[in-house]
Protein backbone atom coordinates (compact mmCIF):
# COMPACT_ATOMS: atom_id res chain seq x y z
CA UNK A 1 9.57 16.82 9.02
CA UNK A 2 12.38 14.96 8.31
CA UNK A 3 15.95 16.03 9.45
CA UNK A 4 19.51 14.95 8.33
CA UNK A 5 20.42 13.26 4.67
CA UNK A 6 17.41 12.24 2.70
CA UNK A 7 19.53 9.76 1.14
CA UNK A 8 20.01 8.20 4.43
CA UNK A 9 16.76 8.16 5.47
CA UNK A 10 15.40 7.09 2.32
CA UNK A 11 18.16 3.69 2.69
CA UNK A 12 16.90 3.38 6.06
CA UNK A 13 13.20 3.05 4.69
CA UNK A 14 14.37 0.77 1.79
CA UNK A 15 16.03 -1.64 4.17
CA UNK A 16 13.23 -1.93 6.58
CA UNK A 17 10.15 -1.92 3.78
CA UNK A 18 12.83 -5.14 2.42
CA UNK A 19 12.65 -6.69 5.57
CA UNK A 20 8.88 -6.05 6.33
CA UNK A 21 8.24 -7.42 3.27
CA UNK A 22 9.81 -10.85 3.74
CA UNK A 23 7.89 -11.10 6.63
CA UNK A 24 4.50 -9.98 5.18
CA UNK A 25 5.11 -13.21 2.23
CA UNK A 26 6.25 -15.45 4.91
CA UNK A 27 2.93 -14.25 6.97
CA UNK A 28 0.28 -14.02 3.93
CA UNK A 29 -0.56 -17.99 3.65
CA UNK A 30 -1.91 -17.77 7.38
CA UNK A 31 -3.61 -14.20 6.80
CA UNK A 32 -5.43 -15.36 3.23
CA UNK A 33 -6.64 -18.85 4.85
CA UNK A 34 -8.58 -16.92 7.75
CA UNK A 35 -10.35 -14.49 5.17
CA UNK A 36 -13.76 -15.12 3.19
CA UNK A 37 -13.64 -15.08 -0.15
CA UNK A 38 -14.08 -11.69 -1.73
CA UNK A 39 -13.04 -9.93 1.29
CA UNK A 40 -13.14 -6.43 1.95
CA UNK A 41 -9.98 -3.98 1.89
CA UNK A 42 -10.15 -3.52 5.95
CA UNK A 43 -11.15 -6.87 6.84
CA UNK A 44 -7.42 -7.92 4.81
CA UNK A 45 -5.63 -5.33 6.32
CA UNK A 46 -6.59 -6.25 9.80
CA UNK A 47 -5.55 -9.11 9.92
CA UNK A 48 -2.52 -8.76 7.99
CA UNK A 49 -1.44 -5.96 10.75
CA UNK A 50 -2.61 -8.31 13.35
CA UNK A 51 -0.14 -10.55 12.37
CA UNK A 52 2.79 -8.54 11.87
CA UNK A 53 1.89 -6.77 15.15
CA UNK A 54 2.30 -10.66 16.56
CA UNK A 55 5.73 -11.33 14.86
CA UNK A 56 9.22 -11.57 16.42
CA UNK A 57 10.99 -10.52 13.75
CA UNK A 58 8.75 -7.54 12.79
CA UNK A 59 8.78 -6.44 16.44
CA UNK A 60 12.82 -6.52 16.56
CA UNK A 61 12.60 -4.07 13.28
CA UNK A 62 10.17 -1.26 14.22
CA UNK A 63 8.68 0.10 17.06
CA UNK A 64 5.23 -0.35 16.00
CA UNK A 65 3.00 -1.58 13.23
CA UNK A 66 -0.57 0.43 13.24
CA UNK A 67 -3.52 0.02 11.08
CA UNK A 68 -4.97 3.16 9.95
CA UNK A 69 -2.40 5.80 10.47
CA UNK A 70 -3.30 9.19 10.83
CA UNK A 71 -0.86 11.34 10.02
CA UNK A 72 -0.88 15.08 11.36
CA UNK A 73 -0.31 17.90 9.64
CA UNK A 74 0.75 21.43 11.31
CA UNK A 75 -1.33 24.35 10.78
CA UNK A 76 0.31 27.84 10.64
CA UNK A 77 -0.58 28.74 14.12
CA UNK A 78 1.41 25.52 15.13
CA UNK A 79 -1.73 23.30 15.54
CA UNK A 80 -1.37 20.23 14.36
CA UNK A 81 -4.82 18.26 12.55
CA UNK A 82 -5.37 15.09 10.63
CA UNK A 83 -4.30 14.49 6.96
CA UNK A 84 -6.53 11.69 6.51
CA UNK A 85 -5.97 7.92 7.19
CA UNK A 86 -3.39 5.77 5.33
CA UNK A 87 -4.16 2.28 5.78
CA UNK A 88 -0.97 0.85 7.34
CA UNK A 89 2.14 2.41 8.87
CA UNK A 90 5.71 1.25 10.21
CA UNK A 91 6.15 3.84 13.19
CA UNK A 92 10.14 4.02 13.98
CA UNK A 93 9.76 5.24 17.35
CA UNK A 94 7.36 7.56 19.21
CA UNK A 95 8.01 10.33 16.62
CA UNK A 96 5.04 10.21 14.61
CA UNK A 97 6.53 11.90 11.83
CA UNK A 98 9.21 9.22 11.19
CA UNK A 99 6.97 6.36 9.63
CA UNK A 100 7.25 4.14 6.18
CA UNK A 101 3.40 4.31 4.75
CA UNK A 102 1.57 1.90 2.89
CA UNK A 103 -1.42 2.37 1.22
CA UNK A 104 -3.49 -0.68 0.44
CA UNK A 105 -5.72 -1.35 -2.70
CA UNK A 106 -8.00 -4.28 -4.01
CA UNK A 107 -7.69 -5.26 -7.64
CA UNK A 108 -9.04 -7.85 -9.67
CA UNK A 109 -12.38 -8.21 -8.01
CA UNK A 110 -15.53 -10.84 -9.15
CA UNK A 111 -18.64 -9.68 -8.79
CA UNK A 112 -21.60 -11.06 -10.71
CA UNK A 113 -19.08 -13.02 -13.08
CA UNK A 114 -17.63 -10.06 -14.24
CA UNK A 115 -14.14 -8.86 -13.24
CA UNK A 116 -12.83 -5.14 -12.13
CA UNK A 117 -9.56 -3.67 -12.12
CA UNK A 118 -9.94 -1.57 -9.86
CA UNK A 119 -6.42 -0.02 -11.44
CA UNK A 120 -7.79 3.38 -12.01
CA UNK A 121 -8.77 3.58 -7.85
CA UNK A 122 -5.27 2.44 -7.21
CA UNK A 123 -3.59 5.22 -9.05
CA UNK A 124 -6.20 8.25 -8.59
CA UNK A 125 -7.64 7.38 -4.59
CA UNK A 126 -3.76 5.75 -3.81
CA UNK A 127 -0.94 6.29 -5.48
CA UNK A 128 -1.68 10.47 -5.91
CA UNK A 129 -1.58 10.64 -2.12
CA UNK A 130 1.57 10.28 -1.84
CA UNK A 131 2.55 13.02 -4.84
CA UNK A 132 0.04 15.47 -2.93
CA UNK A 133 2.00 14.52 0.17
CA UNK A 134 -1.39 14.13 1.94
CA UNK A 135 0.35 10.89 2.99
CA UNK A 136 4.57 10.89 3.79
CA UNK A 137 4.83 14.54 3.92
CA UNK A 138 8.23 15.38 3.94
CA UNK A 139 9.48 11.62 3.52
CA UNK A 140 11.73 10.27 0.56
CA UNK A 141 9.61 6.79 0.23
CA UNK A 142 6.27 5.44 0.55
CA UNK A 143 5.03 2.10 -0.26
CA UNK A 144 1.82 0.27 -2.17
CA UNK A 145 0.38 -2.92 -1.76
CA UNK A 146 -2.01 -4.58 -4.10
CA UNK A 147 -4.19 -7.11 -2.71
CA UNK A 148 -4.53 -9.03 -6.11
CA UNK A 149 -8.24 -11.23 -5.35
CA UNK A 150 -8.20 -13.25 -8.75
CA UNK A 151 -4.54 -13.73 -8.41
CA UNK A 152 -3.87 -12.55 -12.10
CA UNK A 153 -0.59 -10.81 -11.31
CA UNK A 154 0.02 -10.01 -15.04
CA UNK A 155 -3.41 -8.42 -15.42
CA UNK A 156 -3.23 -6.46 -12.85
CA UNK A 157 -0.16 -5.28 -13.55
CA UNK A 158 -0.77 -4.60 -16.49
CA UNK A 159 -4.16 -2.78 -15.88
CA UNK A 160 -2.12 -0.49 -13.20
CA UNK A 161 0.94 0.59 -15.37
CA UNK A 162 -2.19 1.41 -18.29
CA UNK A 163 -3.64 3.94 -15.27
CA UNK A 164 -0.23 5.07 -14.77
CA UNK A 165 0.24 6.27 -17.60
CA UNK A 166 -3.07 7.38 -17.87
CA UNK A 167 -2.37 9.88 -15.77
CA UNK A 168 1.12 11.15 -15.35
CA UNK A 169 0.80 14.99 -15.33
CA UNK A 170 -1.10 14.81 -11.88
CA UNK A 171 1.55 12.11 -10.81
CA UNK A 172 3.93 14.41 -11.70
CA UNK A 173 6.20 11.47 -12.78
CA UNK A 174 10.10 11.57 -13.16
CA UNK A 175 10.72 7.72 -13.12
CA UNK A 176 9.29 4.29 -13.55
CA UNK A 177 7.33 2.13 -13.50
CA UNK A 178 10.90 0.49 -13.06
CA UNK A 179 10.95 -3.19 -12.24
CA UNK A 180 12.38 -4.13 -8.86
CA UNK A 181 14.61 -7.48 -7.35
CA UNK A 182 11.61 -10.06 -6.66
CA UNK A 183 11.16 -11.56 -3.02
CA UNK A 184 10.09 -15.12 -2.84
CA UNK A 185 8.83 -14.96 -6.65
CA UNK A 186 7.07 -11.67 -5.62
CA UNK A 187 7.59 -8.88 -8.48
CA UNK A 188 7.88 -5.34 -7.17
CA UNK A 189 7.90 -1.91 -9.45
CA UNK A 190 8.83 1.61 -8.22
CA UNK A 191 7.64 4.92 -9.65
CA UNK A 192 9.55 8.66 -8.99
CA UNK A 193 7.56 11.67 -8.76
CA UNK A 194 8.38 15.45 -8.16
CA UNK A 195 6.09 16.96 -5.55
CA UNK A 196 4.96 20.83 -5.35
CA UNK A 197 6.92 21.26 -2.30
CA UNK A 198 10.44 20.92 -4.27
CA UNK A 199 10.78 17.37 -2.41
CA UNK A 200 11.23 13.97 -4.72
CA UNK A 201 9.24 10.42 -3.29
CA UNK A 202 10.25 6.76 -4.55
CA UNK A 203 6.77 4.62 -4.33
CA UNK A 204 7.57 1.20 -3.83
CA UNK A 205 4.78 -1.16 -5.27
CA UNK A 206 4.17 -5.23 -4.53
CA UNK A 207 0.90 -7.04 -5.56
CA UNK A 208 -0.04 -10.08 -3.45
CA UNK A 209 -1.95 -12.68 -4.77
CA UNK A 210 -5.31 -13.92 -2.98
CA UNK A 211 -5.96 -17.66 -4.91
CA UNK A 212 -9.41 -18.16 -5.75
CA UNK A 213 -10.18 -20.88 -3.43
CA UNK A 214 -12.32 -22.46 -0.53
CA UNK A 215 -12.08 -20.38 1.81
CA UNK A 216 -12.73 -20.38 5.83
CA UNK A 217 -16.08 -19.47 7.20
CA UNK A 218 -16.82 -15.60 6.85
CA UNK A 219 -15.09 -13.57 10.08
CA UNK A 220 -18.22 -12.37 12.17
CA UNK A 221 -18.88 -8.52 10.83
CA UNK A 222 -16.85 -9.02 7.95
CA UNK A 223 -17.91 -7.49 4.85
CA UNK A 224 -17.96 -9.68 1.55
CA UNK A 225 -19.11 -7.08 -1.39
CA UNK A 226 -17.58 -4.54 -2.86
CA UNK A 227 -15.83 -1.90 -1.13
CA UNK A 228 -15.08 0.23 -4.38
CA UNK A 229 -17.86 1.30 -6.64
CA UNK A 230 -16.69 -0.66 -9.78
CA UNK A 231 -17.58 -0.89 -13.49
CA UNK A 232 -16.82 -4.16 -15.58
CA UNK A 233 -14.45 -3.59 -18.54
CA UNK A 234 -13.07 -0.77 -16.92
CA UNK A 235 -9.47 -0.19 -16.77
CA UNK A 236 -9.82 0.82 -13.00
C-alpha cells in the first residue's frame, strides 16, 4: 500500500512511465526486427523486457524491469498470495508494492486473411484489471500497451475506444478516453476510473506499431498463431 501524497506518487509514476517510454520507441526497431511475423504476446514482451533490462538509461531510472510481475496480495491473517501475473512491471526498489504496471495486448491480428481486433480482449481481460485492482492495488496509475501487428493505428484505436465504451459501467469510468502529448509521433490516450475501494487510477494507453514486413527467421520455441481465441468482424 501506498503511503504519503497520491498526487506525488502518481507525478512520480507519470515522469518515469514518460521516460520509459522514450526508451521503449527508441528500443522497438531492434525488438520488432528479431520477432517472426505474427508473433505471440510473450514472445514480444520478452524481448522487449530483455532489452530494456539491457539499457543504460532504463537502468539509471528504476531499479528493475521484470517480465511477468506477480503482484501479492495480503490475506486477513497477514499472509500474503498472488493476484495473478501482469505482464511487465517497473519495480522502484525492493518494495514490491511500489511498481508502475503494464499490461500488454495484441490487436490487429491476420489470420487466414481475415483481421481481429482483438479490442474487446484489451478492455475486458486488460484494461478491467486495473479497475478491479487485481493489478496496481492501491496505486494512482497503471499503464497499457498495444502491440498493434497490422500497424493500423487508427483502426485500432478506433476499435478500442468502441469497447470502451462498450463497457463503461464495469470500468466504472470518470474520464477519457482523453488524448495525450505524442512521443516520437506515438499517440497516447488516458482513461479515469473510480474503483470499489474509494481509490481513483489514471490508465495510461500507447499502441506500437509492428509493420507488416519480412521478418527474421522464427526465434526457436516461439509461437506464431494466435494467442487469443479470435472471431473476424468482431469488434474485439
Amino acid at each position: 500500500m501506498m503511503i504519503g501524497d497520491p498526487q506525488l506518487w502518481k507525478d512520480r509514476f507519470i515522469t518515469i512511465d514518460e521516460r520509459l517510454l522514450t526508451r521503449i520507441l527508441h528500443l522497438w526497431p531492434t525488438c520488432i526486427a528479431l520477432l517472426p511475423q505474427q508473433p505471440d504476446e510473450d514472445t514480444i514482451t520478452i524481448n522487449l523486457v530483455h532489452l530494456l533490462a539491457k539499457d543504460a538509461v532504463v537502468r539509471s531510472i528504476c531499479h528493475w524491469v521484470e517480465y511477468q510481475y506477480e503482484p501479492f496480495g495480503v490475506h486477513p491473517s497477514g499472509a500474503r498470495f498472488s493476484k495473478g501475473i501482469i505482464d511487465l512491471a517497473v519495480l522502484l526498489d525492493w518494495e514490491r508494492e511500489k511498481y508502475l504496471p503494464y499490461e500488454c495486448k495484441r490487436l490487429n491480428v491476420i489470420h487466414s486473411g481475415s483481421r481481429s481486433s482483438l479490442a474487446t480482449p484489451y478492455v475486458v481481460e486488460g484494461l478491467i484489471r486495473f479497475v478491479t485492482e487485481q493489478y496496481a492495488e492501491g496505486l494512482p496509475l497503471g499503464c497499457m500497451l498495444g502491440y498493434v501487428i497490422d500497424s493500423d493505428l487508427s483502426f485500432a484505436l478506433k476499435q478500442i475506444h468502441a469497447a470502451i465504451d462498450a463497457q463503461k459501467v464495469p470500468l466504472l469510468m470518470i474520464d477519457g478516453p482523453c488524448q495525450g502529448t505524442a512521443i516520437h509521433g506515438i499517440e497516447r490516450f488516458a482513461t479515469g476510473h473510480q474503483r470499489a475501494s474509494k481509490s481513483q487510477i489514471e490508465v495510461r494507453h500507447v499502441l506500437l506499431p509492428f509493420p507488416v514486413v519480412a521478418a527474421a527467421s522464427p526465434i526457436p520455441g516461439a509461437a506464431s498463431g494466435l494467442a487469443e481465441t479470435t472471431n473476424s468482424g468482431q469488434t474485439g
